[in-house]
PDB file of N, CA and C in Angstrom:
ATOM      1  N   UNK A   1      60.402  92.548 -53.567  1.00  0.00           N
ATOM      2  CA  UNK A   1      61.637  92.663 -52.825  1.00  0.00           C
ATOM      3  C   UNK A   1      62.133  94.107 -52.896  1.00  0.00           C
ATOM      4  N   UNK A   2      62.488  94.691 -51.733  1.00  0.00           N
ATOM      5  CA  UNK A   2      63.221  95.896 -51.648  1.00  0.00           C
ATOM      6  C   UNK A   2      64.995  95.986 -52.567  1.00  0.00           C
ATOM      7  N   UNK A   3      64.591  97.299 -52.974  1.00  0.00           N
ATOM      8  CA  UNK A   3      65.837  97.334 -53.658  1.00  0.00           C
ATOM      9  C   UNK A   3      67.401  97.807 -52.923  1.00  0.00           C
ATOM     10  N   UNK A   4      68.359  97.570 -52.688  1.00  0.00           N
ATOM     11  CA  UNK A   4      69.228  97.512 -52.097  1.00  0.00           C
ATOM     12  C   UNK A   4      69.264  98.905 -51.592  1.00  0.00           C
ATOM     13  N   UNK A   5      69.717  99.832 -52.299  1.00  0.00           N
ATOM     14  CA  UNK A   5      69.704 101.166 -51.927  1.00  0.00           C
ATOM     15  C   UNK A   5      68.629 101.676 -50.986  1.00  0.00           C
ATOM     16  N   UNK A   6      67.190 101.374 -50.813  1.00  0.00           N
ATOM     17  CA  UNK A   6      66.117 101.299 -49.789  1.00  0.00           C
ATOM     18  C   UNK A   6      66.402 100.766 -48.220  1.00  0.00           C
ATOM     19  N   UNK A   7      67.095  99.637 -48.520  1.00  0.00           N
ATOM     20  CA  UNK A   7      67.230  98.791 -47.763  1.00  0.00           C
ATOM     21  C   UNK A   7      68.147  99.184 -46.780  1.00  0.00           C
ATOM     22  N   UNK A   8      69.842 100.222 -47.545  1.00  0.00           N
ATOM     23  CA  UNK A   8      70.649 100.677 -46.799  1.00  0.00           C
ATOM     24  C   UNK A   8      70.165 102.194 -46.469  1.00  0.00           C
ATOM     25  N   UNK A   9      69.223 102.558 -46.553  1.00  0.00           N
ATOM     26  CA  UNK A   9      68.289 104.026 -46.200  1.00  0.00           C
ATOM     27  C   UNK A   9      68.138 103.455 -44.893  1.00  0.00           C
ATOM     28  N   UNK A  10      67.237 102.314 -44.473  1.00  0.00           N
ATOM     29  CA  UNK A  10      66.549 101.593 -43.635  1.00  0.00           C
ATOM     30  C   UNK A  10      67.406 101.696 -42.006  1.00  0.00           C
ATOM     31  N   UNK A  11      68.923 101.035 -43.010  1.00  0.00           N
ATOM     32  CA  UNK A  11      70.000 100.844 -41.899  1.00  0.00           C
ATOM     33  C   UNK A  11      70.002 101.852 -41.184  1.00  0.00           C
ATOM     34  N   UNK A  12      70.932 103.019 -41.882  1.00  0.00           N
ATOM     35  CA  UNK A  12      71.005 104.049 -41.958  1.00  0.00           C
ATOM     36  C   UNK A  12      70.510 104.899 -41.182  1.00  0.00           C
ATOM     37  N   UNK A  13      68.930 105.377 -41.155  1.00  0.00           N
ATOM     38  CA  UNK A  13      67.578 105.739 -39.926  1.00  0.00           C
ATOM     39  C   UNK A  13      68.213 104.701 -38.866  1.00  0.00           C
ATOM     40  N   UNK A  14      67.942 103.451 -38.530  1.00  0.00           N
ATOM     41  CA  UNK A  14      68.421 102.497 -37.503  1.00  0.00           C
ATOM     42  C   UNK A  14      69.762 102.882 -36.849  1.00  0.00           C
ATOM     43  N   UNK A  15      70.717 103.106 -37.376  1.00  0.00           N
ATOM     44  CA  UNK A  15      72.050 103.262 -37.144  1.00  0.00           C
ATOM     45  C   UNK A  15      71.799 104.842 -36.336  1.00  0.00           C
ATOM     46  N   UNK A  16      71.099 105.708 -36.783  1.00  0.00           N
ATOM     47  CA  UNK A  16      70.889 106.861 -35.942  1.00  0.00           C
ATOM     48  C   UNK A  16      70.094 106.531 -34.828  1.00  0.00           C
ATOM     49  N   UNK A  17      69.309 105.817 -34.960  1.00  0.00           N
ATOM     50  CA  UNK A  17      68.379 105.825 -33.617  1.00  0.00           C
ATOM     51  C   UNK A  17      69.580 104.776 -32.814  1.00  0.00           C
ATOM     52  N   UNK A  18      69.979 103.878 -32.711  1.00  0.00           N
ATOM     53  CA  UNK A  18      71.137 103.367 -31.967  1.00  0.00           C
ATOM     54  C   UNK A  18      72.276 104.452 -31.146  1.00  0.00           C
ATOM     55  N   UNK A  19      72.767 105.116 -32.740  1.00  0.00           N
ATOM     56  CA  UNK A  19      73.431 105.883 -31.735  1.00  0.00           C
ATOM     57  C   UNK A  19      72.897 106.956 -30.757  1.00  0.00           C
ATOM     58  N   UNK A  20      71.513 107.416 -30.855  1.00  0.00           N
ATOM     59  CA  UNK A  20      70.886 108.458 -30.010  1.00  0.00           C
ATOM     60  C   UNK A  20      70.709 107.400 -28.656  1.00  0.00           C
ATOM     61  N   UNK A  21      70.530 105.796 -28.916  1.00  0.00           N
ATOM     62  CA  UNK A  21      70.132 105.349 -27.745  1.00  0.00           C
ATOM     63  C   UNK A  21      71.578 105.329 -26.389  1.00  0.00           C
ATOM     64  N   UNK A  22      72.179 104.705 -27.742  1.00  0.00           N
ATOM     65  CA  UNK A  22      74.094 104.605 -27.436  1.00  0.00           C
ATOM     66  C   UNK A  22      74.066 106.188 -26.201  1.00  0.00           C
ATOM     67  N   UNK A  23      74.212 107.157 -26.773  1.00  0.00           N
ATOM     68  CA  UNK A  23      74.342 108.411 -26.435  1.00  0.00           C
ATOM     69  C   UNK A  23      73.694 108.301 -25.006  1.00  0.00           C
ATOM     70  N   UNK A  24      72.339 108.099 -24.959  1.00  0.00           N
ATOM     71  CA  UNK A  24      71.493 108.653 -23.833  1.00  0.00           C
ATOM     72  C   UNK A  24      71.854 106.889 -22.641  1.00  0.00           C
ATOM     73  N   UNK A  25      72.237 105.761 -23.264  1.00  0.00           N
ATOM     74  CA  UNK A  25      72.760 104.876 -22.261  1.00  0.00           C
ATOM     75  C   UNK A  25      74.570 105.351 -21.804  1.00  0.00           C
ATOM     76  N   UNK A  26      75.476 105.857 -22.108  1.00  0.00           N
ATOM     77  CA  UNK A  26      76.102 106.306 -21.962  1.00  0.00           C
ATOM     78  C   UNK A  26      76.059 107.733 -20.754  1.00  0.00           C
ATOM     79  N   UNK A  27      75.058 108.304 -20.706  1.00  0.00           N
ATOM     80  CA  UNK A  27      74.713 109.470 -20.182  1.00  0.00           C
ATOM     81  C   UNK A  27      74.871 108.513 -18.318  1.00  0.00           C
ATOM     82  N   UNK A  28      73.728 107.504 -18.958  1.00  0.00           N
ATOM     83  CA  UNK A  28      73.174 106.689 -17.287  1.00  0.00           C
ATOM     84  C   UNK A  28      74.254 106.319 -16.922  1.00  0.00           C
ATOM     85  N   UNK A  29      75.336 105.873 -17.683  1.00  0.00           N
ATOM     86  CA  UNK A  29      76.731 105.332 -17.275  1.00  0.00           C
ATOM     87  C   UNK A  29      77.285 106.156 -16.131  1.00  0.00           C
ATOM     88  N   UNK A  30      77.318 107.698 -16.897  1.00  0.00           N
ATOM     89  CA  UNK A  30      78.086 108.369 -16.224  1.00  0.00           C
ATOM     90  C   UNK A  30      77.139 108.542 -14.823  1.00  0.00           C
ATOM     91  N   UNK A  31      75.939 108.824 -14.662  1.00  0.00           N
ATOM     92  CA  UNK A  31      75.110 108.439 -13.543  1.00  0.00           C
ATOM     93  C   UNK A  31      75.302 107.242 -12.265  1.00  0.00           C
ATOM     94  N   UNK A  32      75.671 106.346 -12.933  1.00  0.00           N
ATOM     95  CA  UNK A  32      76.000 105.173 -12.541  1.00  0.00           C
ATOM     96  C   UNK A  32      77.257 105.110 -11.805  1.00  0.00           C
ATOM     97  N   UNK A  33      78.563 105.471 -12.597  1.00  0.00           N
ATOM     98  CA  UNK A  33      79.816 106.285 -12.208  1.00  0.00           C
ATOM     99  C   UNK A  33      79.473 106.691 -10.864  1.00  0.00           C
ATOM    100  N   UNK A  34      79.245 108.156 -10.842  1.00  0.00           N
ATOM    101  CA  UNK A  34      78.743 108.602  -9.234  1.00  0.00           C
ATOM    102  C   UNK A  34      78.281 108.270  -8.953  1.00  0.00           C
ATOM    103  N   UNK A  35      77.376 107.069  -8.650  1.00  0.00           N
ATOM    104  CA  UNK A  35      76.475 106.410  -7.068  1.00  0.00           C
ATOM    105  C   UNK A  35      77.738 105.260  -6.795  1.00  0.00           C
ATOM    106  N   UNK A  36      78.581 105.080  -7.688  1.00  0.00           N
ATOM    107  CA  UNK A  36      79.422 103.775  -7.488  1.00  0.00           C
ATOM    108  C   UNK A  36      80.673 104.488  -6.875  1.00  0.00           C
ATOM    109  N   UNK A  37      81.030 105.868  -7.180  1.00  0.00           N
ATOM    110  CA  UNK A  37      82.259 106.322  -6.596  1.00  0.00           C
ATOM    111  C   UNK A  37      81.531 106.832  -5.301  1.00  0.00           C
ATOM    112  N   UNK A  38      80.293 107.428  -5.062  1.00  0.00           N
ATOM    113  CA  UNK A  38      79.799 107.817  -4.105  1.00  0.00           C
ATOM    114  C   UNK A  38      79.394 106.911  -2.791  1.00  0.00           C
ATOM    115  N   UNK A  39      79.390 105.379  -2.929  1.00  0.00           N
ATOM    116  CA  UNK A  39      79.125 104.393  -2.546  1.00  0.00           C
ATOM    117  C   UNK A  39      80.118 103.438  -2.400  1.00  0.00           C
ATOM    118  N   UNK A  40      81.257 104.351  -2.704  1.00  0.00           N
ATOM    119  CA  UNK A  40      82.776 103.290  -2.887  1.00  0.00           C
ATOM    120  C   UNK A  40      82.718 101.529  -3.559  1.00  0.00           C
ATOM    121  N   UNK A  41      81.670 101.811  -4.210  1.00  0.00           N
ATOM    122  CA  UNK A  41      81.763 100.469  -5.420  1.00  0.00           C
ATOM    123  C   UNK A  41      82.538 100.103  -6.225  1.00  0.00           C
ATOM    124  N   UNK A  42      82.602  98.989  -6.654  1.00  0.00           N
ATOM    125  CA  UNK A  42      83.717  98.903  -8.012  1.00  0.00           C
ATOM    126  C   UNK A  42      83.001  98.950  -9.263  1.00  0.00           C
ATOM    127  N   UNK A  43      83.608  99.917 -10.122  1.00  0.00           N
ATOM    128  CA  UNK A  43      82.703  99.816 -11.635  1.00  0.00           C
ATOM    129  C   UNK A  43      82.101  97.829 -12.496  1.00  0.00           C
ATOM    130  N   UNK A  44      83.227  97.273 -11.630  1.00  0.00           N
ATOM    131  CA  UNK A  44      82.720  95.931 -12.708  1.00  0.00           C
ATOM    132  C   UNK A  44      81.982  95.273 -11.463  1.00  0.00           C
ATOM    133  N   UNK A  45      80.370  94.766 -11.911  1.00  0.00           N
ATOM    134  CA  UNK A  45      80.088  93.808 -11.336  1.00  0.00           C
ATOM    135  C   UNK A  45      79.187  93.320 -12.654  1.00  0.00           C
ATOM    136  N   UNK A  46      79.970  91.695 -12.205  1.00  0.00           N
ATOM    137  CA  UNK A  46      79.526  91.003 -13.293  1.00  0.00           C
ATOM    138  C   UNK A  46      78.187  89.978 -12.820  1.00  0.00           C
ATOM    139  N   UNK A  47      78.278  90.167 -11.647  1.00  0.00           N
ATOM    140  CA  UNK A  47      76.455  89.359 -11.513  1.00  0.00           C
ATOM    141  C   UNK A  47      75.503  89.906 -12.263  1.00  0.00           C
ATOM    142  N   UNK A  48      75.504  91.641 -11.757  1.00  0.00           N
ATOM    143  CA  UNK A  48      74.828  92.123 -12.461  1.00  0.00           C
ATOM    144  C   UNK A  48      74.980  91.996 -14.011  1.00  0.00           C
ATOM    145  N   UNK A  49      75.745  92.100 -14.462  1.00  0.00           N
ATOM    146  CA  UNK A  49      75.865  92.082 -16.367  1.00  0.00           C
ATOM    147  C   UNK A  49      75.532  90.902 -16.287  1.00  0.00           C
ATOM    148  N   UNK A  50      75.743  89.665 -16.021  1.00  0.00           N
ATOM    149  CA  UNK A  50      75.063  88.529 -16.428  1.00  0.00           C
ATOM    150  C   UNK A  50      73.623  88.664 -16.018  1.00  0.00           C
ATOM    151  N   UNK A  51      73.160  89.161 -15.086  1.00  0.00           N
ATOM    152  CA  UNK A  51      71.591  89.644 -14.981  1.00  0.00           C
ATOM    153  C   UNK A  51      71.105  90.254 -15.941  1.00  0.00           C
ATOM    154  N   UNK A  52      71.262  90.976 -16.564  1.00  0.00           N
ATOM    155  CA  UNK A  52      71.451  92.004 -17.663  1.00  0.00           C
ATOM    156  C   UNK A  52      71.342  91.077 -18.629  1.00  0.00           C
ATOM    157  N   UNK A  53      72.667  90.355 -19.067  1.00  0.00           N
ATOM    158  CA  UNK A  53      72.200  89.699 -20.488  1.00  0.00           C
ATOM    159  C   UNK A  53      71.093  88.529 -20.576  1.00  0.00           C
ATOM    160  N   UNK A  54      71.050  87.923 -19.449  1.00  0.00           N
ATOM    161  CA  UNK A  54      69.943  86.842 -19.324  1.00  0.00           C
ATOM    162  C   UNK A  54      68.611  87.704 -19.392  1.00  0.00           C
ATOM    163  N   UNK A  55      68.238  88.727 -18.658  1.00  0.00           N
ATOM    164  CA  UNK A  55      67.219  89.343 -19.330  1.00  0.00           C
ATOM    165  C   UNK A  55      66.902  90.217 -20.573  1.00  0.00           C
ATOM    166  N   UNK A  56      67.602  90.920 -20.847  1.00  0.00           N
ATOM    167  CA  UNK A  56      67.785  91.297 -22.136  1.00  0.00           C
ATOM    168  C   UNK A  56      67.411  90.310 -23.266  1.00  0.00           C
ATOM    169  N   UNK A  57      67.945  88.922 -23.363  1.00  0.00           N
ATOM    170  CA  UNK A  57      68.519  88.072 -23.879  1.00  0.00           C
ATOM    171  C   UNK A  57      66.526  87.609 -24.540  1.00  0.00           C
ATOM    172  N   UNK A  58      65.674  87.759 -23.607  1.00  0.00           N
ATOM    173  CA  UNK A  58      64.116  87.536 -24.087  1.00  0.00           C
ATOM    174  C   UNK A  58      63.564  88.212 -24.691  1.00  0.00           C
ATOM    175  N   UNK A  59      64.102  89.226 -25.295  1.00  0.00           N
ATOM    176  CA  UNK A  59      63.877  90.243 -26.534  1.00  0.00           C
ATOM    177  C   UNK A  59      64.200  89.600 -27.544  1.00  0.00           C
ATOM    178  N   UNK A  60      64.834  88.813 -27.678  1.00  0.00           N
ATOM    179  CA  UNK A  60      65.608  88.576 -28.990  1.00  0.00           C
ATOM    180  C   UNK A  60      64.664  87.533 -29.785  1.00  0.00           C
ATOM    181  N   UNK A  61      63.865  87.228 -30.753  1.00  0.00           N
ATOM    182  CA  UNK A  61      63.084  86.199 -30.893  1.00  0.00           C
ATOM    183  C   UNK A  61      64.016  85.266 -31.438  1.00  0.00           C
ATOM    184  N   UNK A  62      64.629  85.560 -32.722  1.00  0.00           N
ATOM    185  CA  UNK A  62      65.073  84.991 -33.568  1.00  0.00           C
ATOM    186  C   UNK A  62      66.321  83.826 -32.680  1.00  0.00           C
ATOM    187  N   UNK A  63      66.387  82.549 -32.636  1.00  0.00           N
ATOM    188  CA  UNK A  63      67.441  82.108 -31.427  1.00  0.00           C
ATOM    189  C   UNK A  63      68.313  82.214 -32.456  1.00  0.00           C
ATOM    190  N   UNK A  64      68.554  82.388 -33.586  1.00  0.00           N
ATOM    191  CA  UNK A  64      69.813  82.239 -34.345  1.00  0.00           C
ATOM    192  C   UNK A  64      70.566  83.530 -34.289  1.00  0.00           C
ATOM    193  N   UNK A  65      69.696  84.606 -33.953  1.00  0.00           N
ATOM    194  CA  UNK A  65      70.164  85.609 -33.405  1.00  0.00           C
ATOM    195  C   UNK A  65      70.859  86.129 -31.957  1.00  0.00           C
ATOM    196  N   UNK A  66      70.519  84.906 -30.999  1.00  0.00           N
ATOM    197  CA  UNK A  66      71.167  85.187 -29.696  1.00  0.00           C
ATOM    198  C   UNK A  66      71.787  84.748 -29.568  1.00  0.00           C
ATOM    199  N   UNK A  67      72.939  84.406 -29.794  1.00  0.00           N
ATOM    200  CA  UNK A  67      74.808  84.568 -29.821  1.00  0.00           C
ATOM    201  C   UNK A  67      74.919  85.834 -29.760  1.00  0.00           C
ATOM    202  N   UNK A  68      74.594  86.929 -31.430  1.00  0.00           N
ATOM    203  CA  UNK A  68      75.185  87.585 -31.519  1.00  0.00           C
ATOM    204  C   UNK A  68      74.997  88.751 -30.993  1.00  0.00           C
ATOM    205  N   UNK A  69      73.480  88.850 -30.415  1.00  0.00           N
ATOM    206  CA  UNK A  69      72.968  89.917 -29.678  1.00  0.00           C
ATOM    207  C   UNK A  69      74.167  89.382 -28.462  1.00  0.00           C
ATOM    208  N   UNK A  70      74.467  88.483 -27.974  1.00  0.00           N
ATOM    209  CA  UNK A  70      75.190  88.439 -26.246  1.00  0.00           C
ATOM    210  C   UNK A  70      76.472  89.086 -27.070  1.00  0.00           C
ATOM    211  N   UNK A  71      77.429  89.004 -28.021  1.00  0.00           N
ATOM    212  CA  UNK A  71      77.601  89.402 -28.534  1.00  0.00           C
ATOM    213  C   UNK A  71      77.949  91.116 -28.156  1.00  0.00           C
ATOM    214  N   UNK A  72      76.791  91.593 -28.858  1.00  0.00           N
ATOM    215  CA  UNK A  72      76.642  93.076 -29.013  1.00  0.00           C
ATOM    216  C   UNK A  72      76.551  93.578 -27.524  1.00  0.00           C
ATOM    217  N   UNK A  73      75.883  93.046 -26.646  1.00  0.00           N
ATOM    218  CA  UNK A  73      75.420  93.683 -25.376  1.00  0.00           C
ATOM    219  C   UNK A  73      77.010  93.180 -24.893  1.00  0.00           C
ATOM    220  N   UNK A  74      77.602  92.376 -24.907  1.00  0.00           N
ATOM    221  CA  UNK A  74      78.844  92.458 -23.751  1.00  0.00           C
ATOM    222  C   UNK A  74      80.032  93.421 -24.198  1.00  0.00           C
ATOM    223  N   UNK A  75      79.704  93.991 -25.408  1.00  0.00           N
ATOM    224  CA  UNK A  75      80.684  95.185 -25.897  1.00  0.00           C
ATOM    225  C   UNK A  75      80.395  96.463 -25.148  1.00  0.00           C
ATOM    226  N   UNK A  76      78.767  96.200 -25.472  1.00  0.00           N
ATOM    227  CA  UNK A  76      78.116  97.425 -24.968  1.00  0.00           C
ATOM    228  C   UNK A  76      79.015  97.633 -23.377  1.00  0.00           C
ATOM    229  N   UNK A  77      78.557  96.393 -22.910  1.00  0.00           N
ATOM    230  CA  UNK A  77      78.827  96.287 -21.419  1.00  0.00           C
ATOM    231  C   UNK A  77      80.272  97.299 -21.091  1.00  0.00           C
ATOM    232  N   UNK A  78      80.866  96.261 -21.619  1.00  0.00           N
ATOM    233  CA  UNK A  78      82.561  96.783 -21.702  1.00  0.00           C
ATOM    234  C   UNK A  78      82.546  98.215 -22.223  1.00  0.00           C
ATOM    235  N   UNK A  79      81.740  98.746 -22.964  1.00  0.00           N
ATOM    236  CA  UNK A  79      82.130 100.323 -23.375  1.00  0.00           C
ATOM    237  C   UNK A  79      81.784 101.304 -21.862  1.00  0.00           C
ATOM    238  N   UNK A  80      80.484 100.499 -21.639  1.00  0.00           N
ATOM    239  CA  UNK A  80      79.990 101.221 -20.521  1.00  0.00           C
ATOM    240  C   UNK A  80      81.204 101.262 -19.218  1.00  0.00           C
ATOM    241  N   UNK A  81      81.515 100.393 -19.086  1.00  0.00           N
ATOM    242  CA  UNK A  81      82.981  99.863 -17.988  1.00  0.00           C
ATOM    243  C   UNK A  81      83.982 100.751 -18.125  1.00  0.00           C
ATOM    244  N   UNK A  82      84.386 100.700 -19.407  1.00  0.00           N
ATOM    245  CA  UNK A  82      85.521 101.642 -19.963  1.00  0.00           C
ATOM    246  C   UNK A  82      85.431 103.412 -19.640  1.00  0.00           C
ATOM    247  N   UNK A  83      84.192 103.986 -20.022  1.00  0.00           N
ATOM    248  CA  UNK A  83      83.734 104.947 -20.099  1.00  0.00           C
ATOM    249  C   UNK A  83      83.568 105.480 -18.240  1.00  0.00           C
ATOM    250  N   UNK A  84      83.404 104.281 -17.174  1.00  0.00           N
ATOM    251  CA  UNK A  84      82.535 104.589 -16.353  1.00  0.00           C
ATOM    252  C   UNK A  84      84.390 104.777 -15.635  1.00  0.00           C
ATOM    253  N   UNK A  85      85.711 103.925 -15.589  1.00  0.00           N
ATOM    254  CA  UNK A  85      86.655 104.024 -15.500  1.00  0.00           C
ATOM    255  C   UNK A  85      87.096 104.828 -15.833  1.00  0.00           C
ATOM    256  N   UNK A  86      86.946 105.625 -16.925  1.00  0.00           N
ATOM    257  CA  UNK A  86      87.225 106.966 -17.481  1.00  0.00           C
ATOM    258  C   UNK A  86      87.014 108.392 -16.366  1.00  0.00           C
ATOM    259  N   UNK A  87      85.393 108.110 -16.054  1.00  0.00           N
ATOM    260  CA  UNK A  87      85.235 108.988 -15.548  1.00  0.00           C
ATOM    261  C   UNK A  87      85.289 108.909 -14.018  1.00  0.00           C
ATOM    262  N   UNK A  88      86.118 107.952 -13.201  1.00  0.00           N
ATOM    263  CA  UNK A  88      86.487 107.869 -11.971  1.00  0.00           C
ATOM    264  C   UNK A  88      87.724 108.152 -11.641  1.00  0.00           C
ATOM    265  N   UNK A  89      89.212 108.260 -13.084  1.00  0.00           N
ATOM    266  CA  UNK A  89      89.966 108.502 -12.549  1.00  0.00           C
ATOM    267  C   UNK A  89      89.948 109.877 -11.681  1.00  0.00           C
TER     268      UNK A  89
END
């Protein structure tokens, strides 16, 4: 068995690569932003995000884990929303 302190090293590496992913999905946001202000769209469409989490959602093996992944991705969602509102005022 790994010893605790290893274990939060582990996180730790993980927690950086998240936020580099965080970072570079955030980037597409703002991408996203302009084709939607450029296209007079509205930032929320939720067909799509439910498209999104239903596929996403087949990554996840563990099923005791998919709650909380829908979970994590509809925050995500909402940050992305927030951020993409941000940059339309």
């Amino acid at each position: 068995m790994k010893e605790l302190k290893e274990i939060r090293t582990e996180i730790e590496q993980l927690d950086g690569e998240m936020a580099r992913l965080f970072e570079k999905r955030m980037a597409l946001a703002e991408q996203v932003a302009a084709c939607k202000k450029a296209n007079g769209l509205k930032v929320t469409d939720r067909r799509r995000e439910q498209e999104l989490l239903d596929h996403n959602e087949q990554f996840i093996e563990k099923a005791e884990l998919k709650s909380y992944y829908q979970e994590f991705f509809r925050k995500v969602l909402s940050l992305s929303r927030r951020y993409q509102k941000e940059l339309l005022k």
